[in-house]
PDB file of N, CA and C in Angstrom:
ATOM      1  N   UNK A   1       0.838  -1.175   0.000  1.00  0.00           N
ATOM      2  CA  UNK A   1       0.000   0.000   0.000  1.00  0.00           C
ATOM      3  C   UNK A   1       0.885   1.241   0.000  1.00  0.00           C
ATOM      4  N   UNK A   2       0.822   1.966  -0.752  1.00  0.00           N
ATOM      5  CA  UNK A   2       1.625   3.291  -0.985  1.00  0.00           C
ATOM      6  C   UNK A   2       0.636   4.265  -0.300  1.00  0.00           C
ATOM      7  N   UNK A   3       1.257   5.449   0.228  1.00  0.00           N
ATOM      8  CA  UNK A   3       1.236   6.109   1.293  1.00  0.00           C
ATOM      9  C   UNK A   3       1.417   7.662   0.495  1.00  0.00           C
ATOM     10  N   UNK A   4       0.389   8.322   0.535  1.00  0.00           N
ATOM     11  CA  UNK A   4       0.844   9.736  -0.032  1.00  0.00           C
ATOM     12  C   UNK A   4       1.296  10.907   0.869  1.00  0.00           C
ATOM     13  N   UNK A   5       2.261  10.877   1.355  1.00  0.00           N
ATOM     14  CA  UNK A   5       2.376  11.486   2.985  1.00  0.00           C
ATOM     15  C   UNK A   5       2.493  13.153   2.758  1.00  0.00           C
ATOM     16  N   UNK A   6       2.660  13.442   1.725  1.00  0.00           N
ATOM     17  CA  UNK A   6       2.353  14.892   1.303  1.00  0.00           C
ATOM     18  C   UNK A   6       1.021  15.402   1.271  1.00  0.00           C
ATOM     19  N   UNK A   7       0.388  14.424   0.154  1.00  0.00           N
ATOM     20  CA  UNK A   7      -1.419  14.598   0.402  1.00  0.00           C
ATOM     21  C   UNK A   7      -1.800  14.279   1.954  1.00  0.00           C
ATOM     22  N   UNK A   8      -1.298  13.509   2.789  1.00  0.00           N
ATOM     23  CA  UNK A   8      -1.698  12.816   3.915  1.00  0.00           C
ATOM     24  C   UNK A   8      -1.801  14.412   4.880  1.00  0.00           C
ATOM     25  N   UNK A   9      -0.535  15.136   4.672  1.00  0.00           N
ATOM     26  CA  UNK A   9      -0.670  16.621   5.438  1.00  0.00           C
ATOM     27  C   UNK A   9      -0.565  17.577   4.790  1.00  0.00           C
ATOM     28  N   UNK A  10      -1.311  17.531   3.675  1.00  0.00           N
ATOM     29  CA  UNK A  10      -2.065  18.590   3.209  1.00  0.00           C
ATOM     30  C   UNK A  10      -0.859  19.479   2.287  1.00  0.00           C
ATOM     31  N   UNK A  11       0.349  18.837   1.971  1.00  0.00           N
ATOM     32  CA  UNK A  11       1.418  19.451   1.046  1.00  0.00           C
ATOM     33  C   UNK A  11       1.396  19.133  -0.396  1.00  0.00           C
ATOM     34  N   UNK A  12       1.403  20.159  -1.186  1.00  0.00           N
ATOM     35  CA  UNK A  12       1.145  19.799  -2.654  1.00  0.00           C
ATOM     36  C   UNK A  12       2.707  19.530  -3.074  1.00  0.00           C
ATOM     37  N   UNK A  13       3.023  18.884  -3.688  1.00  0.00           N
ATOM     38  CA  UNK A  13       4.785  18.406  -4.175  1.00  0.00           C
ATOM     39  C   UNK A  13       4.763  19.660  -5.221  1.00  0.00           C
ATOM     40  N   UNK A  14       6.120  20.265  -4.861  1.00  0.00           N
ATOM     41  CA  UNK A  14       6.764  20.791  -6.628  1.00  0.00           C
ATOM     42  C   UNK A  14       6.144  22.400  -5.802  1.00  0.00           C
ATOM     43  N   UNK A  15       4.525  22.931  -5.094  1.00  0.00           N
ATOM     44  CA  UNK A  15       3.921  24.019  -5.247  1.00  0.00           C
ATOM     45  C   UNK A  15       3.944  24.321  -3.814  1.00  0.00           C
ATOM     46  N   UNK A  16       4.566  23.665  -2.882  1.00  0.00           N
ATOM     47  CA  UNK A  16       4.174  24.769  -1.020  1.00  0.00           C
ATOM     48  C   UNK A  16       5.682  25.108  -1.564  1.00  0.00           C
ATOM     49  N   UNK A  17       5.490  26.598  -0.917  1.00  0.00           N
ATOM     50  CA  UNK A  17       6.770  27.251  -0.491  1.00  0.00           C
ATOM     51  C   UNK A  17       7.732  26.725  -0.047  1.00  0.00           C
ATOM     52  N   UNK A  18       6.834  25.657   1.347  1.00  0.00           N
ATOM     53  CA  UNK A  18       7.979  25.057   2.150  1.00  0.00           C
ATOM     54  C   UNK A  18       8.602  23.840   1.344  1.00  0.00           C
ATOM     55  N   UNK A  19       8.069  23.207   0.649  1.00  0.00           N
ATOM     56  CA  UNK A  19       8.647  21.921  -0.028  1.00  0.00           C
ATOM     57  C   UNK A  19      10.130  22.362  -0.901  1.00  0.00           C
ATOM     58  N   UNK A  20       9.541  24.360  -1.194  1.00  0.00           N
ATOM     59  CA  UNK A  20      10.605  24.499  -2.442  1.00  0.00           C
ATOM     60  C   UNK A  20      11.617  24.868  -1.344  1.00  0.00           C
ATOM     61  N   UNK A  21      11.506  25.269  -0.342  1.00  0.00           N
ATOM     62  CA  UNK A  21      12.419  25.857   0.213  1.00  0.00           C
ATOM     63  C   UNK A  21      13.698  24.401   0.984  1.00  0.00           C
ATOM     64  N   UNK A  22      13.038  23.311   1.412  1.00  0.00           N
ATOM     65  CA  UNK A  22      13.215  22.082   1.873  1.00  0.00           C
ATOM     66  C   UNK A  22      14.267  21.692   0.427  1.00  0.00           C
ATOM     67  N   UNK A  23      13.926  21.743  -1.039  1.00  0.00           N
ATOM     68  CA  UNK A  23      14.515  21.574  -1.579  1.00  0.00           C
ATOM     69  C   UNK A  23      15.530  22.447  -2.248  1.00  0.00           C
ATOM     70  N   UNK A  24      15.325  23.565  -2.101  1.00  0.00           N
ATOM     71  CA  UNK A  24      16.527  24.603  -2.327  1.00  0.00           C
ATOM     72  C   UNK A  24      18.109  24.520  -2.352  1.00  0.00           C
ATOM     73  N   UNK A  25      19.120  23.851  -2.802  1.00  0.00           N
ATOM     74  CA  UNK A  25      20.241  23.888  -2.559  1.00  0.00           C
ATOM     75  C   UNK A  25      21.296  25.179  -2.556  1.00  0.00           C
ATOM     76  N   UNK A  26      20.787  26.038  -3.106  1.00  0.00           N
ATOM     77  CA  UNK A  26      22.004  27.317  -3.789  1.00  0.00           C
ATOM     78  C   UNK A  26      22.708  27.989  -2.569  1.00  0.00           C
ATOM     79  N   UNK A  27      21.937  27.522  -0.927  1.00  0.00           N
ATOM     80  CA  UNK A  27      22.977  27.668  -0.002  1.00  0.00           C
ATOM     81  C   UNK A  27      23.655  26.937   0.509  1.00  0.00           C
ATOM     82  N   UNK A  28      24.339  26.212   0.350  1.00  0.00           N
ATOM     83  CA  UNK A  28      25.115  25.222  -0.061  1.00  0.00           C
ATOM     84  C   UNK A  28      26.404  25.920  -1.095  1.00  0.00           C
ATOM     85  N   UNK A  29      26.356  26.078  -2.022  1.00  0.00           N
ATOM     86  CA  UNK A  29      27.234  26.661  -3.209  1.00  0.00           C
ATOM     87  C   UNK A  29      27.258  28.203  -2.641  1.00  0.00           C
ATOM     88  N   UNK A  30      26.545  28.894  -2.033  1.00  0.00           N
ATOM     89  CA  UNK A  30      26.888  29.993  -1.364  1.00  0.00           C
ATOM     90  C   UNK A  30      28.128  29.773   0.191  1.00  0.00           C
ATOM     91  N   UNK A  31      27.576  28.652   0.980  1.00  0.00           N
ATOM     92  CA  UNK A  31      28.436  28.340   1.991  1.00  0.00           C
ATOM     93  C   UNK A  31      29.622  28.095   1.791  1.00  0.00           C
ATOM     94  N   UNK A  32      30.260  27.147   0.443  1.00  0.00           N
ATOM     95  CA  UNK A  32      30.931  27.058   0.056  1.00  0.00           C
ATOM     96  C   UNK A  32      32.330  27.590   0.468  1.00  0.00           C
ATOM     97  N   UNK A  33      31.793  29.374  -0.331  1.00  0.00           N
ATOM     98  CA  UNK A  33      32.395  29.985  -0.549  1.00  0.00           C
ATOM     99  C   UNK A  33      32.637  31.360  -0.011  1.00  0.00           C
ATOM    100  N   UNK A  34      31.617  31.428   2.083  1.00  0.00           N
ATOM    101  CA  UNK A  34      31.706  31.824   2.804  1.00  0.00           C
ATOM    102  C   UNK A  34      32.928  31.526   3.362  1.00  0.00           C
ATOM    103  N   UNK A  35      33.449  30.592   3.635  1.00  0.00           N
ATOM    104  CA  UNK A  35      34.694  30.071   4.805  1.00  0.00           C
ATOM    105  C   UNK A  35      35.299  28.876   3.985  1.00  0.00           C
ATOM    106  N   UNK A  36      36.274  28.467   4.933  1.00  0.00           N
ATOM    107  CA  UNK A  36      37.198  27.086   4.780  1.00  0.00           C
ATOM    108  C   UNK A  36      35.929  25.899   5.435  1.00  0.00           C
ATOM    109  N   UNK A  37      36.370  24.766   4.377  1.00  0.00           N
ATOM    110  CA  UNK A  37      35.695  23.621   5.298  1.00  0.00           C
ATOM    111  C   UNK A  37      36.296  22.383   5.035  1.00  0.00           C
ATOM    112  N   UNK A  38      35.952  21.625   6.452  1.00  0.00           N
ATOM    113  CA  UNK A  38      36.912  20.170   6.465  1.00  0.00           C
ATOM    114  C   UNK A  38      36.662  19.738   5.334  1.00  0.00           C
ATOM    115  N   UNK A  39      37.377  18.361   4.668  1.00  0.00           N
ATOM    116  CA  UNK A  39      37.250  18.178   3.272  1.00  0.00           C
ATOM    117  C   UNK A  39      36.330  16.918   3.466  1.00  0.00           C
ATOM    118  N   UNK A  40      35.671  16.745   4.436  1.00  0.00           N
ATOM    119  CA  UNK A  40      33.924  16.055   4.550  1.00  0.00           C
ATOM    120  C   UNK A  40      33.427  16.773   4.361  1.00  0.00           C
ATOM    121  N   UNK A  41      33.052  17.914   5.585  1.00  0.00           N
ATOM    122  CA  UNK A  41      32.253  18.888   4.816  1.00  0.00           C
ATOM    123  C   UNK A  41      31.814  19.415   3.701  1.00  0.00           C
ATOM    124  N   UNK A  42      33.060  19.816   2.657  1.00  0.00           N
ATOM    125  CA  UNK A  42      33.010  20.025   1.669  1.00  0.00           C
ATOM    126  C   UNK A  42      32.314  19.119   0.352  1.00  0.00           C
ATOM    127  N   UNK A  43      32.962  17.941   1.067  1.00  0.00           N
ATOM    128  CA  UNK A  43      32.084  16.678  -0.178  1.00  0.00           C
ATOM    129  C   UNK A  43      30.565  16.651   0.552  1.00  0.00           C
ATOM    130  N   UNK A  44      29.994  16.737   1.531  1.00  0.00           N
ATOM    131  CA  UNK A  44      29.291  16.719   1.639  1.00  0.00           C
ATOM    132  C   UNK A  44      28.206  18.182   1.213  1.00  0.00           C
ATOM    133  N   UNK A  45      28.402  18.916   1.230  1.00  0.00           N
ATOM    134  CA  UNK A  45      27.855  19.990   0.760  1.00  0.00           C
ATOM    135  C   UNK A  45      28.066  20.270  -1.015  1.00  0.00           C
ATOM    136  N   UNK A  46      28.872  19.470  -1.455  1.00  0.00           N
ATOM    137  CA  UNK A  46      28.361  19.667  -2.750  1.00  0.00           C
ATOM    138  C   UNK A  46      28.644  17.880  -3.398  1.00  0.00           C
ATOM    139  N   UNK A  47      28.005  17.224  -2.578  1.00  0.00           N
ATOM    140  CA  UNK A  47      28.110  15.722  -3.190  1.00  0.00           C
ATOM    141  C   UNK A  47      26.124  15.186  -2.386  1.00  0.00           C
ATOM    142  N   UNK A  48      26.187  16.127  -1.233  1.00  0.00           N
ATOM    143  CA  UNK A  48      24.854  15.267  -0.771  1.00  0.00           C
ATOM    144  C   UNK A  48      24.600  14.707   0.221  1.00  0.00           C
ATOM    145  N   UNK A  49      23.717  13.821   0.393  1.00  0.00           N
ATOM    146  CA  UNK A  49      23.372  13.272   2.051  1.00  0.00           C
ATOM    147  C   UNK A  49      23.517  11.544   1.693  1.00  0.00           C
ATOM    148  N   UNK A  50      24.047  11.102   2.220  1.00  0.00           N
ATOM    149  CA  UNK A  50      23.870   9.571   1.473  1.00  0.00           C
ATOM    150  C   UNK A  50      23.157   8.721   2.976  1.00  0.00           C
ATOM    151  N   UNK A  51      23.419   9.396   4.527  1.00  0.00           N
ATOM    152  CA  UNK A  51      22.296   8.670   5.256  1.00  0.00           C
ATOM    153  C   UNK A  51      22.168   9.776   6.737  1.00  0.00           C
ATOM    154  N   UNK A  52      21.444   8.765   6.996  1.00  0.00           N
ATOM    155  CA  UNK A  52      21.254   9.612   8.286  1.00  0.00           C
ATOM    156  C   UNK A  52      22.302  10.826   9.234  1.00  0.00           C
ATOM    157  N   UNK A  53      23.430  10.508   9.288  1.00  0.00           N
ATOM    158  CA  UNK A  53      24.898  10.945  10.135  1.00  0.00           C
ATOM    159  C   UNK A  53      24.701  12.015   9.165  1.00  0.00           C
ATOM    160  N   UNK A  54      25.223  11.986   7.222  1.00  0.00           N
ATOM    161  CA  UNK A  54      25.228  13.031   6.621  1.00  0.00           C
ATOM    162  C   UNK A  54      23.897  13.988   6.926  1.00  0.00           C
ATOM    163  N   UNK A  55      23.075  13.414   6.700  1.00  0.00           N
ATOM    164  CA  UNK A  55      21.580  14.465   7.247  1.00  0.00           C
ATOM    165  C   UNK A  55      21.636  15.407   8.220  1.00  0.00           C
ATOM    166  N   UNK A  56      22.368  15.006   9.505  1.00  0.00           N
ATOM    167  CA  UNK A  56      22.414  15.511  10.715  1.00  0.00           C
ATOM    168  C   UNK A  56      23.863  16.900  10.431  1.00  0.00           C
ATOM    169  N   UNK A  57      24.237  16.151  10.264  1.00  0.00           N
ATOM    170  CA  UNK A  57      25.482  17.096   9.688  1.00  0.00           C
ATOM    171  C   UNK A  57      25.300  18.387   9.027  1.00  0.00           C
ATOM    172  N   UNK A  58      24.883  18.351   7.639  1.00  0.00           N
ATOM    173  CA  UNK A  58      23.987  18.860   6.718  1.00  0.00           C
ATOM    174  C   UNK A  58      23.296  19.974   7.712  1.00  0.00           C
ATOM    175  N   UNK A  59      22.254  19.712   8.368  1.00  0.00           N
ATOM    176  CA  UNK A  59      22.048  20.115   9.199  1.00  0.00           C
ATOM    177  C   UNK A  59      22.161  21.322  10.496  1.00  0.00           C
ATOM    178  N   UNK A  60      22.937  20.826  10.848  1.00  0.00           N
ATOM    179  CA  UNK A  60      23.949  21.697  11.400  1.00  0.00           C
ATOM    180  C   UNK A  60      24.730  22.623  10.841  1.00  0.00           C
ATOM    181  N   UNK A  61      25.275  22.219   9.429  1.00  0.00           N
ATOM    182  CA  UNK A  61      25.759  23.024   8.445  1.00  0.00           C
ATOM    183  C   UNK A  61      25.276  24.391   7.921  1.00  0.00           C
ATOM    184  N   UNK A  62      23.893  23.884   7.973  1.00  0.00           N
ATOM    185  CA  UNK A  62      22.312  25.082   7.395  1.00  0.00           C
ATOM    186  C   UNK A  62      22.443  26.307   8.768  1.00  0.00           C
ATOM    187  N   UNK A  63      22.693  25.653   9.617  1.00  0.00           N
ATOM    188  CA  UNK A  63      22.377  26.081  11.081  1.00  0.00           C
ATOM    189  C   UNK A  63      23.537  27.413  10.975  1.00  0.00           C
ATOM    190  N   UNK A  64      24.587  26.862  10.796  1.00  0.00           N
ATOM    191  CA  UNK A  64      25.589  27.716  10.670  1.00  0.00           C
ATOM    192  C   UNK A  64      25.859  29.030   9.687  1.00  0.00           C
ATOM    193  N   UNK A  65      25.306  28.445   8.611  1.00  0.00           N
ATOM    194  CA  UNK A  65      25.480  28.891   7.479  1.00  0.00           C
ATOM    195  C   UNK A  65      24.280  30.198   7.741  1.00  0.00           C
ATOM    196  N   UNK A  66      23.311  30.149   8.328  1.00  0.00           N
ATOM    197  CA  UNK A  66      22.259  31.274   8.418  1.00  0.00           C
ATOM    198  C   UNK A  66      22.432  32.409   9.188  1.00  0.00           C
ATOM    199  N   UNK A  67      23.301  31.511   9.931  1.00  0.00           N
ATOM    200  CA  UNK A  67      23.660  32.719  11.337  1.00  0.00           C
ATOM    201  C   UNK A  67      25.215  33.753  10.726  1.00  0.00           C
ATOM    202  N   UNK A  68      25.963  33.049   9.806  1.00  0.00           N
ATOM    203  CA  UNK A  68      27.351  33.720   9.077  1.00  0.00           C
ATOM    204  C   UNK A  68      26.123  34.710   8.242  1.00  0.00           C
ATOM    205  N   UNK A  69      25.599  34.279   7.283  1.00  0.00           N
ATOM    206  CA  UNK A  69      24.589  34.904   6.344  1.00  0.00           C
ATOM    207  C   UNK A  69      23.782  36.354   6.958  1.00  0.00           C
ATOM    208  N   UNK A  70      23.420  36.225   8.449  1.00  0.00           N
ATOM    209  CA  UNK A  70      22.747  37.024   9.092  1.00  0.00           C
ATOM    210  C   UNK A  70      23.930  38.161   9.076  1.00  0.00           C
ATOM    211  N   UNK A  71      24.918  37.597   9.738  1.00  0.00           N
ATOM    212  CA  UNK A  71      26.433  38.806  10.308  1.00  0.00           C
ATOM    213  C   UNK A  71      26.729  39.249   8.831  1.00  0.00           C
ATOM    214  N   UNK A  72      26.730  38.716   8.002  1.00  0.00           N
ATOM    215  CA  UNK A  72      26.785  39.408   6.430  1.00  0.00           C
ATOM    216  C   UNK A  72      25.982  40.226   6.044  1.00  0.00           C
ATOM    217  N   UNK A  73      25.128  40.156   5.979  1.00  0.00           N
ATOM    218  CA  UNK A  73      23.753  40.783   5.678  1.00  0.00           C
ATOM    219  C   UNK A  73      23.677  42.138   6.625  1.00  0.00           C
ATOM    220  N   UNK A  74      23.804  41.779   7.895  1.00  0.00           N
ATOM    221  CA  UNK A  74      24.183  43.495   8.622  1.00  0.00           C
ATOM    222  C   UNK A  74      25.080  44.018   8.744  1.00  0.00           C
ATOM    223  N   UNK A  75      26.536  43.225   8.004  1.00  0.00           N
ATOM    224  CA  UNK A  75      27.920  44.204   8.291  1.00  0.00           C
ATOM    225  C   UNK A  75      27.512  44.922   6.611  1.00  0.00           C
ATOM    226  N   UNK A  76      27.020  44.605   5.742  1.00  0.00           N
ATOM    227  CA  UNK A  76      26.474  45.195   4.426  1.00  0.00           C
ATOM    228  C   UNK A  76      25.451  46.495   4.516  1.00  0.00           C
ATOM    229  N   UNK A  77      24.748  46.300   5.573  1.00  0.00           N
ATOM    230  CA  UNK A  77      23.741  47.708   6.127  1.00  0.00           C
ATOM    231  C   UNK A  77      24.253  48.735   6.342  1.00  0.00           C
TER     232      UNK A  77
END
């Protein structure tokens, strides 16, 4: 039995904001080229998530990457 777990909570694929934003990569290729990064990091941010550990990582990565992005964004003001 297949499971439509998008229809199931009410998310249209391809058309919520949040799905596009969930799939968004271009910060990633922006982080990049904010700072130095270990050379996991690096494959991982422009190679992908291959399981759970990378996910979490990833993760954390976004985490970081928003808060450098923020201090950018107001040393530019």
């Amino acid at each position: 039995m297949d499971v439509d777990y998008f229809g199931y909570f009410g998310i249209t694929k391809g058309t919520n904001s949040m799905t596009n934003k969930w799939n968004d990569k271009s910060w990633q290729k922006d982080f990049l080229n904010m700072k130095s990064h270990s050379p996991a990091d690096a494959k991982l941010l422009m190679g992908g998530v291959k399981g759970l550990k990378d996910a979490w990582r990833l993760g954390v990565l976004h985490v970081e990457y928003e808060k450098l992005k923020k201090i950018q964004d107001q040393q530019q003001q």
